[in-house]
N, C-alpha and C. Protein backbone atom coordinates (compact mmCIF):
# COMPACT_ATOMS: atom_id res chain seq x y z
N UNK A 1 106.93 118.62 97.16
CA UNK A 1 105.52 118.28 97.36
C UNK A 1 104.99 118.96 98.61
N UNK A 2 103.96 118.71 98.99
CA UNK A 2 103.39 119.56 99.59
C UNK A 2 103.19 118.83 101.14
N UNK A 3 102.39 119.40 102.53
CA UNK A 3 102.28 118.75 103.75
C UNK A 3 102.01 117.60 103.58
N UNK A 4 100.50 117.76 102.81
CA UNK A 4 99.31 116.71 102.70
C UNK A 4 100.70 115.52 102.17
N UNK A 5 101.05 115.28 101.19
CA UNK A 5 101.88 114.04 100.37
C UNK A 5 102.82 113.70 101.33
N UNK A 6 103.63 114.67 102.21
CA UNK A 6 104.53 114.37 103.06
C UNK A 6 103.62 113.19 104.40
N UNK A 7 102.69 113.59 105.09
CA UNK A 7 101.33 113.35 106.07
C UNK A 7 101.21 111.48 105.15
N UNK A 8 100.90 111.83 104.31
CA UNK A 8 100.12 110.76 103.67
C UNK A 8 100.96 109.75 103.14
N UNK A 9 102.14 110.22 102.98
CA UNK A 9 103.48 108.85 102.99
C UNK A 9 104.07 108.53 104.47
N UNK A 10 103.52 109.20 105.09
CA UNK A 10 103.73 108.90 106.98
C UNK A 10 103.05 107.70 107.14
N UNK A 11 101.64 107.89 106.57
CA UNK A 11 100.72 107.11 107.17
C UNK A 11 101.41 105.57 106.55
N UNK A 12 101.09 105.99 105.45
CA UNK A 12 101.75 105.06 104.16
C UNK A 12 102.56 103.96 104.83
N UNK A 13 103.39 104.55 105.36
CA UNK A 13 104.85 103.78 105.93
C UNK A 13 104.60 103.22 107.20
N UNK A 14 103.62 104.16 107.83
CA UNK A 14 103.61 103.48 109.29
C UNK A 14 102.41 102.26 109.31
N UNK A 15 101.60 102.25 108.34
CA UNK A 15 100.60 101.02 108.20
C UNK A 15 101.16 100.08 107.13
N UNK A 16 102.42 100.08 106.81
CA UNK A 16 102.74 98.96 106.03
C UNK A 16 103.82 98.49 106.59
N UNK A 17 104.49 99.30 107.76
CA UNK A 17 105.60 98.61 108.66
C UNK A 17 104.66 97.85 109.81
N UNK A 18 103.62 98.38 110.36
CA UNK A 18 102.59 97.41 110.54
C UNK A 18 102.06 96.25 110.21
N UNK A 19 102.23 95.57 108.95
CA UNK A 19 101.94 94.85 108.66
C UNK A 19 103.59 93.87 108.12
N UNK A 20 104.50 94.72 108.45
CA UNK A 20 105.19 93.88 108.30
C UNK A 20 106.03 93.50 106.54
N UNK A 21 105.46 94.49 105.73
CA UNK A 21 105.77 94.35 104.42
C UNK A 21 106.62 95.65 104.09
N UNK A 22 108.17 94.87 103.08
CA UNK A 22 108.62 95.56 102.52
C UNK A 22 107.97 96.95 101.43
N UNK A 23 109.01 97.66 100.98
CA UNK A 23 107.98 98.38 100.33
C UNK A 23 107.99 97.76 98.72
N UNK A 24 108.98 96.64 98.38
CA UNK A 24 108.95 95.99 97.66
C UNK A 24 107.07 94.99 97.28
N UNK A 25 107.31 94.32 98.76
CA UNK A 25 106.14 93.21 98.90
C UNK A 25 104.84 94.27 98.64
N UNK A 26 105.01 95.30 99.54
CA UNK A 26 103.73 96.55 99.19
C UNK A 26 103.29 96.43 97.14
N UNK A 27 104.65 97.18 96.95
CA UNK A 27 104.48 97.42 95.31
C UNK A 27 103.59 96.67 94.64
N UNK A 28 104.42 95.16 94.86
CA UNK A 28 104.27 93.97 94.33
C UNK A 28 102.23 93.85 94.34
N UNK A 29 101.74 94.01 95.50
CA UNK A 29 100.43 93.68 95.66
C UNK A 29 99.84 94.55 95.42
N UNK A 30 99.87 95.61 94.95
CA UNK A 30 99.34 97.14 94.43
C UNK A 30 99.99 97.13 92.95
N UNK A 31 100.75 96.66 92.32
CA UNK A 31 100.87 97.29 91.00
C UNK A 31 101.84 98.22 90.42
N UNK A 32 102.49 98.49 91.58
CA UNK A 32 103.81 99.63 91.65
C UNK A 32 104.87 99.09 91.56
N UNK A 33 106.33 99.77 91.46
CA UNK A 33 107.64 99.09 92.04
C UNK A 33 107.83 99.53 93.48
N UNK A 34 108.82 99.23 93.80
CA UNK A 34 109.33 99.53 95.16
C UNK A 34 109.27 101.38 94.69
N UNK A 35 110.32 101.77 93.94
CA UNK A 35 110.85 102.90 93.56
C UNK A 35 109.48 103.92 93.66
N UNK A 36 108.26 103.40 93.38
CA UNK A 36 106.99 104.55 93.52
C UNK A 36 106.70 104.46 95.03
N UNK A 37 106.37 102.80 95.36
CA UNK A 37 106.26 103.10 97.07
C UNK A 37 107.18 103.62 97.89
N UNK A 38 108.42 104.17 97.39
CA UNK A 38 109.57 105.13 98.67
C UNK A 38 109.04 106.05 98.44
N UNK A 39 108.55 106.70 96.55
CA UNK A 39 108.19 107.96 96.70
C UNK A 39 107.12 108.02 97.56
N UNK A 40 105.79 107.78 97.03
CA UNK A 40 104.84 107.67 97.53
C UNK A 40 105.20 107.94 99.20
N UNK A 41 105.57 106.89 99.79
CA UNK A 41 106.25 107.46 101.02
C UNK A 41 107.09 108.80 101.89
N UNK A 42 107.79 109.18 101.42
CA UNK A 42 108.83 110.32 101.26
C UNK A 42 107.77 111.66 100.62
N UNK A 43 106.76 111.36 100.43
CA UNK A 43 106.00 112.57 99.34
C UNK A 43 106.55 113.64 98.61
N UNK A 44 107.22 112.53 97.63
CA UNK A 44 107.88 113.03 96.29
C UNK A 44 107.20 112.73 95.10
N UNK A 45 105.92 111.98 95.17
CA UNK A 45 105.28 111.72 93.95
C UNK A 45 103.85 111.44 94.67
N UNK A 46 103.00 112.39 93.90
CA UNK A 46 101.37 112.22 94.58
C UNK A 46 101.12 110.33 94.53
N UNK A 47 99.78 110.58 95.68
CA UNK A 47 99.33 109.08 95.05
C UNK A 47 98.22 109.01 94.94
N UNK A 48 97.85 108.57 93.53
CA UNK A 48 96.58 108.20 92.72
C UNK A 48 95.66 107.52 93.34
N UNK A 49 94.20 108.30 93.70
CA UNK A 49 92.96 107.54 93.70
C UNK A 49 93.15 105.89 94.02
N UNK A 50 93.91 105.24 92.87
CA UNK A 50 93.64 104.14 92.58
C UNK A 50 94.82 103.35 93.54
N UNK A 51 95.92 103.48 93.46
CA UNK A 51 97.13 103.58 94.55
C UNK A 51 96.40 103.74 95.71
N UNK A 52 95.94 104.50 96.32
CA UNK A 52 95.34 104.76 97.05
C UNK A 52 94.57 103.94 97.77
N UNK A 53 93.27 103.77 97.12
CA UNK A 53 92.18 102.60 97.73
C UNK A 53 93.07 100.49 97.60
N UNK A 54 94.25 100.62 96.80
CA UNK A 54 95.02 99.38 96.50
C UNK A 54 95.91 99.24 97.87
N UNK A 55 95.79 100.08 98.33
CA UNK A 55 97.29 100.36 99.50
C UNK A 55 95.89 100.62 100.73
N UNK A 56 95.04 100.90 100.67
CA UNK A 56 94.35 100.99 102.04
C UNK A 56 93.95 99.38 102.11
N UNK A 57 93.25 98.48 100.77
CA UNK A 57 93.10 97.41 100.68
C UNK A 57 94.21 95.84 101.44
N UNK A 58 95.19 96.35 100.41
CA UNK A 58 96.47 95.31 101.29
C UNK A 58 96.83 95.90 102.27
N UNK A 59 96.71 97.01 103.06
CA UNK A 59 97.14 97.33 104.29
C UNK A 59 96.31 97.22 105.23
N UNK A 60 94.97 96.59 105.17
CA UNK A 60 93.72 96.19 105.59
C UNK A 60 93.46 96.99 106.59
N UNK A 61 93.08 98.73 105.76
CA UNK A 61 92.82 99.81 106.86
C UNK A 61 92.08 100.62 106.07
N UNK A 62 91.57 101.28 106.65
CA UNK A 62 90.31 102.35 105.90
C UNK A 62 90.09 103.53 105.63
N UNK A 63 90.40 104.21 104.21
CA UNK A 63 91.49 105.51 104.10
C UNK A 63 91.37 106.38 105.01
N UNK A 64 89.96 106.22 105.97
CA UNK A 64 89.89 107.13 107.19
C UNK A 64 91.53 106.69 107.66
N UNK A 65 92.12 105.97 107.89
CA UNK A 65 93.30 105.63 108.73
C UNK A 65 94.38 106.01 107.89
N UNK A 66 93.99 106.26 106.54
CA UNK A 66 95.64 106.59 105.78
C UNK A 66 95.05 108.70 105.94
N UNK A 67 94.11 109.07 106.04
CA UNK A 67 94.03 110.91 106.20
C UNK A 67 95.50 110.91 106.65
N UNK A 68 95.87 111.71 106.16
CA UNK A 68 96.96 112.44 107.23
C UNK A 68 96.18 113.60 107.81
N UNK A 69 94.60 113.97 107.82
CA UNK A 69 94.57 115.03 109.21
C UNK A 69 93.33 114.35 109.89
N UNK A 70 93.26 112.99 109.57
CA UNK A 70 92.47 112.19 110.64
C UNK A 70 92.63 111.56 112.32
């Protein structure tokens, strides 16, 4: 995958260790398994629009804060 997916599972990880949630508990409240939120993380699998605004939502941050070149 590419910078951007690598950048953007940084953020991913560092605003949901912020809050204190597995990447299990993450999944769970977004719709995913764990197994998409490592990818998602690791940027081995893009993440969808919809993933996206679900994971800025329970991570109660504002995709300005998930950019990886923000």
């Amino acid at each position: 995958m590419s910078e951007l997916h690598k950048k953007l599972g940084q953020r991913i990880r560092y605003k949901r260790q912020q809050k204190d949630f597995s990447q299990r508990e993450l999944g769970d409240r977004v719709g995913y398994d764990q197994r998409a939120i490592s990818k998602f993380e690791n940027g081995t699998r893009k993440v969808d629009a919809i993933a996206l605004f679900a994971m800025a939502d329970e991570l109660n941050c504002s995709m300005d804060e998930l950019n990886p070149f923000g």
